[in-house]
Protein backbone atom coordinates (compact mmCIF):
# COMPACT_ATOMS: atom_id res chain seq x y z
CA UNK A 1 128.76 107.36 53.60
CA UNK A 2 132.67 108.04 53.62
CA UNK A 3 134.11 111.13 54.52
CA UNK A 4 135.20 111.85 51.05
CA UNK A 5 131.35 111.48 49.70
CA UNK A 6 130.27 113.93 52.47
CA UNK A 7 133.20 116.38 51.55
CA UNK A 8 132.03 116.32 48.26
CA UNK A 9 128.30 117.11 48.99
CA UNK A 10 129.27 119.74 50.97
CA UNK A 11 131.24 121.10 48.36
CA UNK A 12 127.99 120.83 45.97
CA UNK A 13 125.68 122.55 48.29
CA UNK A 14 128.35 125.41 48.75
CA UNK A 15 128.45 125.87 44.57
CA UNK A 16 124.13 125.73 44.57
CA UNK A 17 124.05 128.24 47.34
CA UNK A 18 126.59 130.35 45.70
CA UNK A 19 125.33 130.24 42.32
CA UNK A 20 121.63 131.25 43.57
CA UNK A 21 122.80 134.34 45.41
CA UNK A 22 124.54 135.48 42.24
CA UNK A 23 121.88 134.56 39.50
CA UNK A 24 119.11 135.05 41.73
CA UNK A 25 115.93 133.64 40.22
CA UNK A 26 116.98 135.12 36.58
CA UNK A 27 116.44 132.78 33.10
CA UNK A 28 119.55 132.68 30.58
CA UNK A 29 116.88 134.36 28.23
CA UNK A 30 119.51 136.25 25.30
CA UNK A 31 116.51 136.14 23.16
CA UNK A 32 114.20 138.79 24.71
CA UNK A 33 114.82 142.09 24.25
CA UNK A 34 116.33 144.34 27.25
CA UNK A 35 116.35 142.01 30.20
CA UNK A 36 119.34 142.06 32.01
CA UNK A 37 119.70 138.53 33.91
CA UNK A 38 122.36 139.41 36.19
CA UNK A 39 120.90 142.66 37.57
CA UNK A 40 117.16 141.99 37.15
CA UNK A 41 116.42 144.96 35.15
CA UNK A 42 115.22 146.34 31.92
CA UNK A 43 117.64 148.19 29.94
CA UNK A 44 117.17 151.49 28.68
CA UNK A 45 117.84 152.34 24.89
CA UNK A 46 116.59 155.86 24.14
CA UNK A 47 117.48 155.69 19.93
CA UNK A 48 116.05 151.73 19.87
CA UNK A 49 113.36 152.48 17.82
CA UNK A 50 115.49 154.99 15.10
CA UNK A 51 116.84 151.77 13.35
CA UNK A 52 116.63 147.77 13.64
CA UNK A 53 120.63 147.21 13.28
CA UNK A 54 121.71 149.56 16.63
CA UNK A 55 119.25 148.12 18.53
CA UNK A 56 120.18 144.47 17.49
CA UNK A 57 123.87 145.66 18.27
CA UNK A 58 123.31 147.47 21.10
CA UNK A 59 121.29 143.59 22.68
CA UNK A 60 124.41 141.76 21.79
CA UNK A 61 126.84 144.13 23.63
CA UNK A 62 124.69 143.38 26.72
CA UNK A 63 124.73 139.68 26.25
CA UNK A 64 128.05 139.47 25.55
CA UNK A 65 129.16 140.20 29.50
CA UNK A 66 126.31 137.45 30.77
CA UNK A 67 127.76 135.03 28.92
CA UNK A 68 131.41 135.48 29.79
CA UNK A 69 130.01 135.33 33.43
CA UNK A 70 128.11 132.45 33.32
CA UNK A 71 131.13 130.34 31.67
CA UNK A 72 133.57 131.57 34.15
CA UNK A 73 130.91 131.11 37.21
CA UNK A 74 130.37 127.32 35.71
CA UNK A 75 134.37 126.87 34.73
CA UNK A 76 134.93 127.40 38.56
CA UNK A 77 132.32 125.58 39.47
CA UNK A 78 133.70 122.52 37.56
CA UNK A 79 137.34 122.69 38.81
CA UNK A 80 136.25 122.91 42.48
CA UNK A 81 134.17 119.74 41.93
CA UNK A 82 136.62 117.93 40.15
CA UNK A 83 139.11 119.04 42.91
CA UNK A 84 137.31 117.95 45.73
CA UNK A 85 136.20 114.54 44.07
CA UNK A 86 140.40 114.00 43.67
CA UNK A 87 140.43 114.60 47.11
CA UNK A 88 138.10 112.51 48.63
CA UNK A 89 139.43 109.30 46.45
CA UNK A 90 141.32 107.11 49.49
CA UNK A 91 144.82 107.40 49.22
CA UNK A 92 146.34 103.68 48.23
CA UNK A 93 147.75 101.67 51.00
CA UNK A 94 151.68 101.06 50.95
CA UNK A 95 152.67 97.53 51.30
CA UNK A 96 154.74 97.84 54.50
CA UNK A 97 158.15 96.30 53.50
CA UNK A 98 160.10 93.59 56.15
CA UNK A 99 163.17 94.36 56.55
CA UNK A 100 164.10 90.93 58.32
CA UNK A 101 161.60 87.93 56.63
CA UNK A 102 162.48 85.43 59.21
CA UNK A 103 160.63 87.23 61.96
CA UNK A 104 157.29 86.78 60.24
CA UNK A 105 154.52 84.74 61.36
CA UNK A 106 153.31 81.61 58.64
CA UNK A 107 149.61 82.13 57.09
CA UNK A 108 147.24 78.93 57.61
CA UNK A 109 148.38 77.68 54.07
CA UNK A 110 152.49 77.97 54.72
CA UNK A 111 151.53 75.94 58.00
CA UNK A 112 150.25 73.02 56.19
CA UNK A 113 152.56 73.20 53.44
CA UNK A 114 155.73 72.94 56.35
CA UNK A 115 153.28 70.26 58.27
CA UNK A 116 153.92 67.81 55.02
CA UNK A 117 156.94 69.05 53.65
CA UNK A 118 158.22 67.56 57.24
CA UNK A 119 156.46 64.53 57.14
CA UNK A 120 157.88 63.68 53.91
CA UNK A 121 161.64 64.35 54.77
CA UNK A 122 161.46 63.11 58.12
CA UNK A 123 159.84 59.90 56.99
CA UNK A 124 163.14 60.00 54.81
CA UNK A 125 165.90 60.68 57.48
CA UNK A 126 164.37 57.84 59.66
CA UNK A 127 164.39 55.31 56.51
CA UNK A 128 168.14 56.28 55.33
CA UNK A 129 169.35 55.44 59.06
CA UNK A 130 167.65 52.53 59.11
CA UNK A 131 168.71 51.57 55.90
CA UNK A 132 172.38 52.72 56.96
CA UNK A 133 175.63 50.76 57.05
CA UNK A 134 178.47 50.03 58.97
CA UNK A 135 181.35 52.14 57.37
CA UNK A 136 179.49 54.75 55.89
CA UNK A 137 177.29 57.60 56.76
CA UNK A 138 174.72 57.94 57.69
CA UNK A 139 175.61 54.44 59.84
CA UNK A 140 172.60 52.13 61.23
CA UNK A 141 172.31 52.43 65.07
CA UNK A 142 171.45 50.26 66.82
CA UNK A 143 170.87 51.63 70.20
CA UNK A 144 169.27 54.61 69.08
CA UNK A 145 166.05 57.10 69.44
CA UNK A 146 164.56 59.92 68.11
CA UNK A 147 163.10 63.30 69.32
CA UNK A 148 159.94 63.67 67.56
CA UNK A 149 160.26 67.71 68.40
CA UNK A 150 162.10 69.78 66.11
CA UNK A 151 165.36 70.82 67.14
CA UNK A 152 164.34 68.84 70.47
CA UNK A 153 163.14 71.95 72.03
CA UNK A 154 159.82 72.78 73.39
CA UNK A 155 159.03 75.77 71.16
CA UNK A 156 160.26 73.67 67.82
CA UNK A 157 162.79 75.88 66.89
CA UNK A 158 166.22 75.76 67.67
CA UNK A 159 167.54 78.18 70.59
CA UNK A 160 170.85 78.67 68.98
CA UNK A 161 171.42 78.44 64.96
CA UNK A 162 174.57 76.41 63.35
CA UNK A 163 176.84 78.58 62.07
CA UNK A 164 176.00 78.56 58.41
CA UNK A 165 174.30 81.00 56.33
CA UNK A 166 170.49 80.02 55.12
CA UNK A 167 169.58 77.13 57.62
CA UNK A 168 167.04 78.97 59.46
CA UNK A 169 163.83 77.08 58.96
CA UNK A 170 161.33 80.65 58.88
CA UNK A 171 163.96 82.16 55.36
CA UNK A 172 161.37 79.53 54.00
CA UNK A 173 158.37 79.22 56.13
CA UNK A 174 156.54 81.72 58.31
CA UNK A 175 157.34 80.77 61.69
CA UNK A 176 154.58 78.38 62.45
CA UNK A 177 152.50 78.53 65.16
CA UNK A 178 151.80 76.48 68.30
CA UNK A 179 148.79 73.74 66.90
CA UNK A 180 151.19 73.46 63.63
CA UNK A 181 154.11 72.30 65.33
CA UNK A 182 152.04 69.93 67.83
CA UNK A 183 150.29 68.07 64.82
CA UNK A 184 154.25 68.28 63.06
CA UNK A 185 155.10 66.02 65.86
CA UNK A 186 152.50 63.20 66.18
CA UNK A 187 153.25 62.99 62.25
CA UNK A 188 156.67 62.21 63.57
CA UNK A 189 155.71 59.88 65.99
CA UNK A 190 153.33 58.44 63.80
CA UNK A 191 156.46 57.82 61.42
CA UNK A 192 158.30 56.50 64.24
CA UNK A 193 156.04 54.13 64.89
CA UNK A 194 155.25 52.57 61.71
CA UNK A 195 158.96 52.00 61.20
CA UNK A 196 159.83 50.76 64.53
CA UNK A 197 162.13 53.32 65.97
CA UNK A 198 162.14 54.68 69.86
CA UNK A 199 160.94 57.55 70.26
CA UNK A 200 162.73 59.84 73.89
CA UNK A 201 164.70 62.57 75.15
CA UNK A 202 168.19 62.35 75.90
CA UNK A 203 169.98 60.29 78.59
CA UNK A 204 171.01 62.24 81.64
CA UNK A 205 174.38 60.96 83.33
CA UNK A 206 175.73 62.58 86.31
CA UNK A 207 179.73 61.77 85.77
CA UNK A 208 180.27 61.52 81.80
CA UNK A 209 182.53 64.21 80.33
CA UNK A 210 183.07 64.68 76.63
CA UNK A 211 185.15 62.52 74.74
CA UNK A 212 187.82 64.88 74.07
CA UNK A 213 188.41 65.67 77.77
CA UNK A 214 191.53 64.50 79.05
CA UNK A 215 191.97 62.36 82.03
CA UNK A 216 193.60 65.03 84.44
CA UNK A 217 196.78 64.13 86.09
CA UNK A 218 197.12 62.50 89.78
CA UNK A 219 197.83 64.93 92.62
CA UNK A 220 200.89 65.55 93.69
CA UNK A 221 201.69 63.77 97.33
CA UNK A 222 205.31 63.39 98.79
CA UNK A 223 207.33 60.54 97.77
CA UNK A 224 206.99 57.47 101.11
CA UNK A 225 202.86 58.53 100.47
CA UNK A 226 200.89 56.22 98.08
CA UNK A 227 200.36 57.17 94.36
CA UNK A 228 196.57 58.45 94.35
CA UNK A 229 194.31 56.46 91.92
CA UNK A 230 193.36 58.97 89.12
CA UNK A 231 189.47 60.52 88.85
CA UNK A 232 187.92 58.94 86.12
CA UNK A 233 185.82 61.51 84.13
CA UNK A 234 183.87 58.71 82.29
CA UNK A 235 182.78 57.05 85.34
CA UNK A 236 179.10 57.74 84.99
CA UNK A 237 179.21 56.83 81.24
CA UNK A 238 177.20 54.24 79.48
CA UNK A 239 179.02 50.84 79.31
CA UNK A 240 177.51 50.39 75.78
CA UNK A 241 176.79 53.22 73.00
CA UNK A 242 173.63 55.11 73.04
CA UNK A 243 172.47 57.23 70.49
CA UNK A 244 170.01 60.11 70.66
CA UNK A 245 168.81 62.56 67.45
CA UNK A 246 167.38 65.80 66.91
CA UNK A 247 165.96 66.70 63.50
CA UNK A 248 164.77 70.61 62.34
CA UNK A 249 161.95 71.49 60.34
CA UNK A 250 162.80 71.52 56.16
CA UNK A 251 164.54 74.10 54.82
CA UNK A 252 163.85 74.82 50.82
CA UNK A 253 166.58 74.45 48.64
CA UNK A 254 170.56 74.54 48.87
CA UNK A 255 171.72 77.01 52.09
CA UNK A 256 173.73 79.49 50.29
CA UNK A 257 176.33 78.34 53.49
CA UNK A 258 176.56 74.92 51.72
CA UNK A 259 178.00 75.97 48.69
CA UNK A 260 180.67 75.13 46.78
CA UNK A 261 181.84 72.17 50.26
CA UNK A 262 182.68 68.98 50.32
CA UNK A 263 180.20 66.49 51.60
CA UNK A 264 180.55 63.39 53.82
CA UNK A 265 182.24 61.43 50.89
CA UNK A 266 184.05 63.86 49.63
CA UNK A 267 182.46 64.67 47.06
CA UNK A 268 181.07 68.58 46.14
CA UNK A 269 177.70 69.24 46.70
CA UNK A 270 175.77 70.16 43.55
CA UNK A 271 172.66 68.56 43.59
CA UNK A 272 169.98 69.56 40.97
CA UNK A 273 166.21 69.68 40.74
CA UNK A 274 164.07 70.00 44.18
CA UNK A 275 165.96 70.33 46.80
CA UNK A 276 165.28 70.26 50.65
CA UNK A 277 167.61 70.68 53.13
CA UNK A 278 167.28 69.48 57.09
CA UNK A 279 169.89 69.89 60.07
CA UNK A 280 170.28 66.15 62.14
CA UNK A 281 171.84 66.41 65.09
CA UNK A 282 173.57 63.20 66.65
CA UNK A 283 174.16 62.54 70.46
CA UNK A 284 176.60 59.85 71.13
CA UNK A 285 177.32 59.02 74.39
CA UNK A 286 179.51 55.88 75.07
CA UNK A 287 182.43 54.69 77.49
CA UNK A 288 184.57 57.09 76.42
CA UNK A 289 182.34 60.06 76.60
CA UNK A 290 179.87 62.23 74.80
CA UNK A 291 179.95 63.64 71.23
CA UNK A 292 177.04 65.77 69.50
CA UNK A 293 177.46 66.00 65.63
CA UNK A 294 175.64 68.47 63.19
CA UNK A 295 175.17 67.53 59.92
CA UNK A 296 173.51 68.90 57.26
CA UNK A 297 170.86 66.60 54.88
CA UNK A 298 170.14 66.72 51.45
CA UNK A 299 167.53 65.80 49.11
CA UNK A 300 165.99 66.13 45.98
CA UNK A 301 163.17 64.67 44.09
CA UNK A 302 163.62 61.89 41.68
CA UNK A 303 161.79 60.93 38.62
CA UNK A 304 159.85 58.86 40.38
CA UNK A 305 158.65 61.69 42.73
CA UNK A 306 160.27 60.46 45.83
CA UNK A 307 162.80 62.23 47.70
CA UNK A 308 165.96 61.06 48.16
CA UNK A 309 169.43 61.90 50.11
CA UNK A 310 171.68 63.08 47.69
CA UNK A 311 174.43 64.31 50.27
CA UNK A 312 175.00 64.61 54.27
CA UNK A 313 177.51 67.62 55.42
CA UNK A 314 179.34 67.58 58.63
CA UNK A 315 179.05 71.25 60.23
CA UNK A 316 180.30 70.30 63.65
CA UNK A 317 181.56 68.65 66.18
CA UNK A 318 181.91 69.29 70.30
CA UNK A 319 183.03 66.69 72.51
């Protein structure tokens, strides 16, 4: 029993108890003639036998008083029943609200939902590379491979987000837990696999700066020394292009940080419908140095219910 059903038999017990001391053992009898059923006694009415209509009057005067008492006692009585029962109804529970979404945990059915919203999209990244050209992005590669953990981290979420507003993967999913990003990746390598595309981590290379780092100056020497032979930055680079890539878990819809830009072609990025939205990161290292680009993918849904890329944003560069 809850402690609101016990507060309100106590309550009930407390009324019968109280009721019984007052009353007594007395009947509610108005119609017989001089009892008295609050005090137990017979009244005395010296002239009741000089005429009918006194003594009739004289019996209603003394019910009058019982009855006033026994609505107030059972008006009480009511009102500290119904108050009680109001006060043992539980109180209802407040929905606590979150402040910050993206620090929220995914339920079992937001996991699966991510687990194939990311099959179907990456399945779509690796296709449109494959399928890429020469002079236009996103270009085929030929010397490439592919991270089959989001973000290529351990914990398949990125350590540090890009720079634009609405790319973090939990504003539309829980964040997932452990099992749902292990059975994300073997979907990837699966993927992989069936298209014929390396999976790997990224090359390690002891003396390869970034591109954009300038070949520092000789050291000065007097002028009867030989000219020093300059320290070549690039010396531990790749003699031929490699290229490594990252992709992050789907993010629904158009980032509100992708407004209103200019894509890869130059053209504005508007696109309609379903829309999905997935951060690629590109590793280039080559001769000449290293370069990681961040680019932005979108897609939406055809007719035909497949998803296609409708635009690729460059966010940065470092090199």
């Amino acid at each position: 029993m809850s402690d609101g059903a016990d507060r309100l038999a106590r309550v009930v017990d407390a009324l019968d108890t109280f009721l019984r001391g007052a009353l007594g053992d007395a009947v509610f009898d108005f119609g017989k003639e001089g009892s008295d059923p609050v005090r137990g006694q017979s009244e005395y009415h010296p002239d009741r036998h000089r005429s009918a209509r006194p003594s009739l009057c004289n019996e209603f005067r003394a019910m009058k008083p019982r009855r006033e008492l026994a609505f107030r006692i059972l008006a009480w009585s009511a009102c500290l029943i119904v108050a009680a029962a109001c006060r043992s109804l539980p109180a209802p529970e407040r929905t606590p609200v979150r402040e910050d979404p993206a620090g929220r945990e995914s339920s079992p059915m937001e996991e699966i939902t991510l687990i194939r919203a990311d099959s179907e999209i990456f399945a779509a990244v690796v296709r449109a590379q494959v399928d890429g050209k020469d002079d236009d992005y996103p270009r085929h590669l030929d010397r490439l491979r592919y991270d089959p953990r989001p973000y290529g981290t351990a914990s398949g979420y990125p350590e540090v987000f890009a720079g634009v507003e609405g790319v973090d993967p939990t504003l539309s999913f829980g964040r997932a837990g452990d099992e749902a990003i292990d059975r994300v990746v073997e979907n990837r390598k699966r993927i992989l696999q069936r298209n014929g595309v390396p999976e790997g981590i990224p090359g390690s290379y002891s003396q390869c700066a970034g591109a954009g780092v300038p070949i520092p100056p000789p050291p000065r020497t007097s002028t009867t020394a030989a000219r020093p032979k300059r320290r070549d930055v690039h010396a531990g680079c790749p003699k031929t292009a490699e290229y490594y890539l990252t992709v992050g878990l789907p993010v629904r819809g158009q980032p509100e940080g992708l407004r209103n830009v200019r894509d890869t072609r130059g053209d504005r990025v508007s696109p309609r419908g379903e829309v999905w939205t997935i951060l690629v990161d590109e590793h280039a290292t080559g001769p000449n140095g290293w370069k990681l680009s961040q680019y932005a993918w979108l897609f939406r849904r055809n007719r035909s219910g497949q998803l296609e890329l409708a635009n690729t944003v460059l966010i940065g560069v470092i090199d």
